[in-house]
N, C-alpha and C. Protein backbone atom coordinates (compact mmCIF):
# COMPACT_ATOMS: atom_id res chain seq x y z
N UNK A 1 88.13 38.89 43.41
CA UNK A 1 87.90 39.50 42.11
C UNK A 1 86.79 38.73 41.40
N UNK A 2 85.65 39.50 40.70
CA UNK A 2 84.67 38.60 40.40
C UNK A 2 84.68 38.44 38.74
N UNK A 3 85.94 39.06 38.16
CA UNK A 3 85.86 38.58 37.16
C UNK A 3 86.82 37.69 36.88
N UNK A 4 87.26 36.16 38.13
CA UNK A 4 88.49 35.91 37.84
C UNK A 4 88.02 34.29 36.92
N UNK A 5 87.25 34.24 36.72
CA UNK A 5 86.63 33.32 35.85
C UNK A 5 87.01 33.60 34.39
N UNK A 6 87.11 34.90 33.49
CA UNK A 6 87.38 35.30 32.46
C UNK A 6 88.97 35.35 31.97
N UNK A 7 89.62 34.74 33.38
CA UNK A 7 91.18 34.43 32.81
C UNK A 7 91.44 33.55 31.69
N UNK A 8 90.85 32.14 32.28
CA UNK A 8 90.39 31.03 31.18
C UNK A 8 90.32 31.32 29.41
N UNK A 9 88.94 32.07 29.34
CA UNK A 9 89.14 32.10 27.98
C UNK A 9 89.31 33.55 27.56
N UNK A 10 89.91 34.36 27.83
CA UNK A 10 91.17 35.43 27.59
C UNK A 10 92.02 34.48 27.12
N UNK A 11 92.86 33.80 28.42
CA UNK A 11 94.15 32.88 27.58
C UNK A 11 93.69 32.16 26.62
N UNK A 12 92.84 31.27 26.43
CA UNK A 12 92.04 30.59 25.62
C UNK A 12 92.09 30.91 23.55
N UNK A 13 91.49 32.13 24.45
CA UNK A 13 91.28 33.46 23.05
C UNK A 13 92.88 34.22 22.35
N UNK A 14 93.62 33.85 23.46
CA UNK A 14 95.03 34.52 22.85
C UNK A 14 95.47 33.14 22.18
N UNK A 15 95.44 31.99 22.81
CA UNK A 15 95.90 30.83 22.12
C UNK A 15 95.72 30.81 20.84
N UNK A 16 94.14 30.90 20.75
CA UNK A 16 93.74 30.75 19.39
C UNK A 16 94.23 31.53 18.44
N UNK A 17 94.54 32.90 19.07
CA UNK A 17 94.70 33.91 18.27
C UNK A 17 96.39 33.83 17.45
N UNK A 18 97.12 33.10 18.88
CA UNK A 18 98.75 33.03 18.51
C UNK A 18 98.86 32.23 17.51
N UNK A 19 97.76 31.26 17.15
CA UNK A 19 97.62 29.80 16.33
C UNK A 19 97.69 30.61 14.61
N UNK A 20 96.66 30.95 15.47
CA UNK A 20 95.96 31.56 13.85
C UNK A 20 96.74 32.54 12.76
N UNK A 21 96.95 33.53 13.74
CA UNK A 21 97.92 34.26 12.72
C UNK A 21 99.38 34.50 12.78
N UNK A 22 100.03 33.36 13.15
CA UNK A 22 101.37 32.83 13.36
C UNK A 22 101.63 31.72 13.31
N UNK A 23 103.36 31.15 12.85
CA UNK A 23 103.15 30.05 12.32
C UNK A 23 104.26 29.72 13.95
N UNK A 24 103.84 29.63 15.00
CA UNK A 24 104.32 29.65 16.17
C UNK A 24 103.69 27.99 16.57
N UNK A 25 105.10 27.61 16.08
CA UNK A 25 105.07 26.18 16.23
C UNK A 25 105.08 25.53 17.60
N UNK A 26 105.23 26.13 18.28
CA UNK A 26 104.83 25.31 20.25
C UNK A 26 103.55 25.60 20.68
N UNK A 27 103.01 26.22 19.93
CA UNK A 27 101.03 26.33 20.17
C UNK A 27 100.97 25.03 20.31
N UNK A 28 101.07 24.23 19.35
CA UNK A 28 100.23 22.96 18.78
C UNK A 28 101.01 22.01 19.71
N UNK A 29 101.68 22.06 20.75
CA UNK A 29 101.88 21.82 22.05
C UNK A 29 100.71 21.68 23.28
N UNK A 30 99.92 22.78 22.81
CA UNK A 30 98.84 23.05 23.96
C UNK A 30 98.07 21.83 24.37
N UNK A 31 97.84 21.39 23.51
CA UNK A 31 97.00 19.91 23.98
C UNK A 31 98.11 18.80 24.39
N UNK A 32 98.97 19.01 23.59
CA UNK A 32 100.18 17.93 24.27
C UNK A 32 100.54 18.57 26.22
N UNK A 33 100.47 19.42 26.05
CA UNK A 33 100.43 19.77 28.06
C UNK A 33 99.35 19.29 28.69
N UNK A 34 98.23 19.79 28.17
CA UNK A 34 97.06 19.63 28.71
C UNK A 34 96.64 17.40 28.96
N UNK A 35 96.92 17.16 27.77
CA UNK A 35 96.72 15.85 28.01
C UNK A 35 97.74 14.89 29.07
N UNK A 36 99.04 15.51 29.00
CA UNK A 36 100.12 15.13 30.41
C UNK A 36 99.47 15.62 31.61
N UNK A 37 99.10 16.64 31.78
CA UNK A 37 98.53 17.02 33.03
C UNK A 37 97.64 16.18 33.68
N UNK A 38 96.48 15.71 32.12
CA UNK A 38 95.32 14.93 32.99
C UNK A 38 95.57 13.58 33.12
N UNK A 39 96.72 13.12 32.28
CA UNK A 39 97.13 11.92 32.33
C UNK A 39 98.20 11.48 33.98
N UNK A 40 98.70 12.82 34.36
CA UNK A 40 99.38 13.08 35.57
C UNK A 40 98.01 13.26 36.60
N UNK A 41 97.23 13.71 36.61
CA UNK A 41 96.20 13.65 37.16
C UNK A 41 96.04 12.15 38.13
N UNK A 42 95.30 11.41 36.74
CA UNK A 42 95.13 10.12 37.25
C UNK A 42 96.60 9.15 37.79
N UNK A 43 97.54 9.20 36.84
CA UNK A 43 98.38 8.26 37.23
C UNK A 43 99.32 8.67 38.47
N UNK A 44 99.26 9.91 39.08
CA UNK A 44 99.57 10.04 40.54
C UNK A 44 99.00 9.79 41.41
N UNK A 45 97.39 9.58 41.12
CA UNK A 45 96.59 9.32 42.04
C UNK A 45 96.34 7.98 42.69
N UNK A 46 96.84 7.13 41.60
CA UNK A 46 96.99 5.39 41.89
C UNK A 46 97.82 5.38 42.84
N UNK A 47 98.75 6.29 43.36
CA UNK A 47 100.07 6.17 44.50
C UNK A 47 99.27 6.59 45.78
N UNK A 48 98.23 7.19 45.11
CA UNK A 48 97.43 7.99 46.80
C UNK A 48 96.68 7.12 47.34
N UNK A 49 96.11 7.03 48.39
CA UNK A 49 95.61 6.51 49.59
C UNK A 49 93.97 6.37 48.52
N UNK A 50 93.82 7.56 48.11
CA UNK A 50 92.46 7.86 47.51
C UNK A 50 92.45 7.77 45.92
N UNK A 51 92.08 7.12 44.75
CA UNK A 51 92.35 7.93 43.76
C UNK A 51 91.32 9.04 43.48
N UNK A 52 91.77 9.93 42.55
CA UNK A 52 90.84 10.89 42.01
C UNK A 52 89.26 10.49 41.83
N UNK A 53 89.02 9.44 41.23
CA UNK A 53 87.53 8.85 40.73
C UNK A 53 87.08 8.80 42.16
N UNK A 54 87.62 8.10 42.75
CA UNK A 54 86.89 7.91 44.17
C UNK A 54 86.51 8.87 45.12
N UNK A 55 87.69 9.85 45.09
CA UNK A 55 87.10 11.57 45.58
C UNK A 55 86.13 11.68 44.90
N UNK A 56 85.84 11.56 43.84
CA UNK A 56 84.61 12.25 42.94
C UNK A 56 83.55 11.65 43.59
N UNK A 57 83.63 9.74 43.48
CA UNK A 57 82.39 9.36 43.86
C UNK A 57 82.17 8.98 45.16
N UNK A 58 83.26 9.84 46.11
CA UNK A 58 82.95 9.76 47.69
C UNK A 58 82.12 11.23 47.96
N UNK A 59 82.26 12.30 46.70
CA UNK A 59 81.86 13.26 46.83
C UNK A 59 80.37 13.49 46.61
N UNK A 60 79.72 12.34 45.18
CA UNK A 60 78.40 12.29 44.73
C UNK A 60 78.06 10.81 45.43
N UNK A 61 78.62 10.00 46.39
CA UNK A 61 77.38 9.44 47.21
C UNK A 61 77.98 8.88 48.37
N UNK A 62 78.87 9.68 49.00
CA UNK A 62 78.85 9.31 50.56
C UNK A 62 79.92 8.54 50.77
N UNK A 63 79.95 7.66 51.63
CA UNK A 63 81.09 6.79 52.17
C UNK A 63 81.06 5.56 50.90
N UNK A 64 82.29 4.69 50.57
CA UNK A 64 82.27 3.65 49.57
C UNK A 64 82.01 2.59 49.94
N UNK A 65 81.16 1.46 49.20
CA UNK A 65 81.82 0.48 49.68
C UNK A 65 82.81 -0.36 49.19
N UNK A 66 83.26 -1.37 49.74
CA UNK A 66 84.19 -2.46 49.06
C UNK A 66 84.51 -2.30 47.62
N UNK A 67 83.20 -2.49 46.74
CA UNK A 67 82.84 -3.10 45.45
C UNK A 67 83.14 -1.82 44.63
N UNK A 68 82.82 -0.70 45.59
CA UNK A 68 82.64 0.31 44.75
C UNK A 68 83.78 1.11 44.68
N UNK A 69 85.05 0.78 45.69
CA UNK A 69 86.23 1.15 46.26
C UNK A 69 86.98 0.17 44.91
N UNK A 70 87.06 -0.57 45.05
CA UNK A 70 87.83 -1.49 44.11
C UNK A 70 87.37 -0.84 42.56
N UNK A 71 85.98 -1.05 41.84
CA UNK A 71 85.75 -0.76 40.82
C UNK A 71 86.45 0.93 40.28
N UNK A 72 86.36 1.96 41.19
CA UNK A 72 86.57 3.03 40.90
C UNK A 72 88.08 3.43 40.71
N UNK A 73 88.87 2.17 41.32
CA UNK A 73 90.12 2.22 41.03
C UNK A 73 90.78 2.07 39.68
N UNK A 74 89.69 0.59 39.37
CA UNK A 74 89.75 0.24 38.09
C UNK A 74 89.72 0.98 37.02
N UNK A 75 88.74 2.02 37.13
CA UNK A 75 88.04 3.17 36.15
C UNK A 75 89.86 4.28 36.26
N UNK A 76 89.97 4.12 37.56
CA UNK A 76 91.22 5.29 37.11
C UNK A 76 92.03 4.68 36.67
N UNK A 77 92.48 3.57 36.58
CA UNK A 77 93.53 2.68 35.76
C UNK A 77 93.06 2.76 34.68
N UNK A 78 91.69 2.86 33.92
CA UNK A 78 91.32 2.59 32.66
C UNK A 78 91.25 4.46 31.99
N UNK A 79 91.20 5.11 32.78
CA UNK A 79 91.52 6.85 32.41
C UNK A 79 92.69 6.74 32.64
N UNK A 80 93.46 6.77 33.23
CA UNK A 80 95.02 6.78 33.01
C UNK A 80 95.79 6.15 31.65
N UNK A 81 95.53 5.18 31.53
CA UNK A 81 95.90 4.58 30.55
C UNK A 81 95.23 5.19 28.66
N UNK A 82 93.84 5.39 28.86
CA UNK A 82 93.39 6.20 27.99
C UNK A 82 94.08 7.64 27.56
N UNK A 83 94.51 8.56 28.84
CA UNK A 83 95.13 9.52 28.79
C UNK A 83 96.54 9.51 28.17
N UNK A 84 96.74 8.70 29.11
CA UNK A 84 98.30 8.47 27.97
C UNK A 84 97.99 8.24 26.66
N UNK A 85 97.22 7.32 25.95
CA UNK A 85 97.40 6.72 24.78
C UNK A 85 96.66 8.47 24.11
N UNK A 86 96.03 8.96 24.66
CA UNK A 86 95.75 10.32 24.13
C UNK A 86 97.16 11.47 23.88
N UNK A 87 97.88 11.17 24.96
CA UNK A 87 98.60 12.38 24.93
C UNK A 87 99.61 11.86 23.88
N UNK A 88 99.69 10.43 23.84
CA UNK A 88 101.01 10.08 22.69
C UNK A 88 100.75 10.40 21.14
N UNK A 89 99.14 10.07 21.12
CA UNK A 89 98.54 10.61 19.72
C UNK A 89 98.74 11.95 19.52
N UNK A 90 98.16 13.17 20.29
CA UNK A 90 98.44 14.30 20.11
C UNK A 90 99.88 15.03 20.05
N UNK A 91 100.93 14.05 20.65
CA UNK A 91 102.34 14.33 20.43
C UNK A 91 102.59 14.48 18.97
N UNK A 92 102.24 13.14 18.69
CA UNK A 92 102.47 12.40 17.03
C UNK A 92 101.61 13.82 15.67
N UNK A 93 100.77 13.90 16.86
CA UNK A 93 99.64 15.00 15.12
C UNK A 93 100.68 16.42 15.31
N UNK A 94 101.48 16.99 16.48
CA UNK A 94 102.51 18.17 16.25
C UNK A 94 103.35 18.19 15.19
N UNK A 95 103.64 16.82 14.43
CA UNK A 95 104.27 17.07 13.55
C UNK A 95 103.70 16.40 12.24
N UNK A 96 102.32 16.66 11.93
CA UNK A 96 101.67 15.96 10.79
C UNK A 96 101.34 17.23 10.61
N UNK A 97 100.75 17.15 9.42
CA UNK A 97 99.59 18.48 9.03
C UNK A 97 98.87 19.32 9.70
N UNK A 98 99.00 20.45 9.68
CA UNK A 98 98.10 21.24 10.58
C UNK A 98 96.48 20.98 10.73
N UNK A 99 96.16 20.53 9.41
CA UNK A 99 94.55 20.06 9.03
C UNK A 99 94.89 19.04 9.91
N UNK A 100 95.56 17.90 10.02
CA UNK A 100 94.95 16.81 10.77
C UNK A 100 95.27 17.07 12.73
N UNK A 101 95.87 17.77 12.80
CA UNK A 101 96.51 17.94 14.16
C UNK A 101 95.00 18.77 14.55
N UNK A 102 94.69 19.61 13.72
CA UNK A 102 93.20 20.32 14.19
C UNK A 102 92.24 19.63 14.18
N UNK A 103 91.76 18.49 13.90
CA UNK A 103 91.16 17.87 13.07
C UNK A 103 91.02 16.49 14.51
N UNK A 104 92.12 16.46 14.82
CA UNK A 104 92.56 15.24 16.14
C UNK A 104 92.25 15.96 16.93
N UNK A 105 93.17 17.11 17.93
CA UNK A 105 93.29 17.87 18.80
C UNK A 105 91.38 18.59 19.20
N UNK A 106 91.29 18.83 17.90
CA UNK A 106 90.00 19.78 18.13
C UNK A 106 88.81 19.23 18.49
N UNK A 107 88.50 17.58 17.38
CA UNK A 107 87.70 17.32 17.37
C UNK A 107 87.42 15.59 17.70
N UNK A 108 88.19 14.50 17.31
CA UNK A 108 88.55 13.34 17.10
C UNK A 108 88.81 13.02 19.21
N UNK A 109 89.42 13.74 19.40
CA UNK A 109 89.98 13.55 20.66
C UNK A 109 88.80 14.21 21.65
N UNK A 110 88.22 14.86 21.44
CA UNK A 110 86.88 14.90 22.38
C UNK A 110 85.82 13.99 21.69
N UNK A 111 85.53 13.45 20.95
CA UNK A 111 84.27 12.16 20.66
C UNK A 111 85.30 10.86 21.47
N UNK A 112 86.34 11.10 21.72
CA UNK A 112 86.99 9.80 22.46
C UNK A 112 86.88 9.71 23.52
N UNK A 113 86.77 10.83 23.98
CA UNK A 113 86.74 11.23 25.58
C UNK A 113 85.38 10.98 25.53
N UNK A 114 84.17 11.46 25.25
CA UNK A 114 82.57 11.48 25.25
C UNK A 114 82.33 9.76 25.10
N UNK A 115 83.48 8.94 24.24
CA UNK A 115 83.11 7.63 24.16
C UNK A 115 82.84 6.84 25.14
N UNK A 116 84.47 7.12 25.75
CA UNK A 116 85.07 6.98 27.12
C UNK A 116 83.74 6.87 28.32
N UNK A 117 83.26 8.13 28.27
CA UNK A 117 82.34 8.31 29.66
C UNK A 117 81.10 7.33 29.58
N UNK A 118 80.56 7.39 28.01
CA UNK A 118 79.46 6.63 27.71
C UNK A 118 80.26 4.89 28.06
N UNK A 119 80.47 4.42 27.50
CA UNK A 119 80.89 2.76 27.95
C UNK A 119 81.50 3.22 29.71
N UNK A 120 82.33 3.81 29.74
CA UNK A 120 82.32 3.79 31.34
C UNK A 120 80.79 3.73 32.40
N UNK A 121 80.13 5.14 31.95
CA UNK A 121 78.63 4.90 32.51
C UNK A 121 78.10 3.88 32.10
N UNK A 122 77.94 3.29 30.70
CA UNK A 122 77.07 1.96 30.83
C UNK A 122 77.75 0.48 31.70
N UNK A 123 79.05 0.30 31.71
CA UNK A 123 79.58 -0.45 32.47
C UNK A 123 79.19 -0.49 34.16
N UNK A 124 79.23 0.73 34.24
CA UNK A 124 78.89 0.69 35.67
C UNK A 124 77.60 0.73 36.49
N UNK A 125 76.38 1.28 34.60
CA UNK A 125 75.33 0.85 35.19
C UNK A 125 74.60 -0.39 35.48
N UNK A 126 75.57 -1.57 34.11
CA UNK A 126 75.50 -2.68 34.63
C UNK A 126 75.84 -3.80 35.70
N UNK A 127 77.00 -2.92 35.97
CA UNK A 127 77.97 -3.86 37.38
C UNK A 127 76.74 -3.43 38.63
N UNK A 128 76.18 -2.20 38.70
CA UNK A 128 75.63 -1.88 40.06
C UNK A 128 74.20 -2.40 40.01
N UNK A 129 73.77 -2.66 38.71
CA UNK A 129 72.38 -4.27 38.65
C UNK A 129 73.11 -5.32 38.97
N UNK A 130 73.62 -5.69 38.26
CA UNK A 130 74.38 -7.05 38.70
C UNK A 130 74.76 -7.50 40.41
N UNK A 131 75.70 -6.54 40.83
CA UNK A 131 75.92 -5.97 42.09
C UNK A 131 74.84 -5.98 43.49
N UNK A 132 73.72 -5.62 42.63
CA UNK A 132 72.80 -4.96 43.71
C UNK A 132 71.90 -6.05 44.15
N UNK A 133 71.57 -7.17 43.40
CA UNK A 133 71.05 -8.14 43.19
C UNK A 133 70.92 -9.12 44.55
């Protein structure tokens, strides 16, 4: 089916919609799932042979090495742990104000994540000078 891409934000669009003109208090749940999921993401993956980060960066450059096997582990210990401390915040804003739960959920909690990637990328662009040396 080639329009199965448009499931996404259909549901997306009903979310918003259930938010908006209902006072349907397990909406504001949605990010509380979503952040367990990705927080389940990473912290199952520390049990695997592989973690997630390392699929990624066995995927964008080939076989690992040592340095880069170890570090990428690190990075999923440091997203795991981020995730959680995300999903406990967004638990906590379900029962504050709707202004601030939108306000966290919508906006506060993606500049954290964008933070996240930036010090992660600069960390690692310094370890792989350092490293390479």
């Amino acid at each position: 089916m080639k329009l199965k891409f448009l499931l996404p934000i259909f549901v997306t669009f009903c979310v918003i919609c259930i938010f908006h003109y209902t006072q349907f208090f397990a909406v504001k749940f949605y990010p509380v799932a979503a952040n367990l999921t990705v927080f389940l993401v990473f912290f199952t993956s520390l049990f695997a042979k592989e973690t997630v980060v390392q699929k990624i960066a066995r995927t964008i450059e080939g076989e690992l090495d040592e340095f880069t096997k170890n570090y990428t582990r690190k990075v999923t210990y440091a997203w795991a742990i981020f995730c959680f401390v995300n999903f406990l915040v967004s638990i906590a804003t379900v029962f504050m104000a709707e202004e601030f739960w939108a306000v966290y959920n919508g906006f506060i909690s993606y500049l954290a994540i964008g933070a996240m990637f930036a010090v992660e990328y600069i960390v690692r662009t310094v370890l792989r000078k350092k490293y390479q040396r």
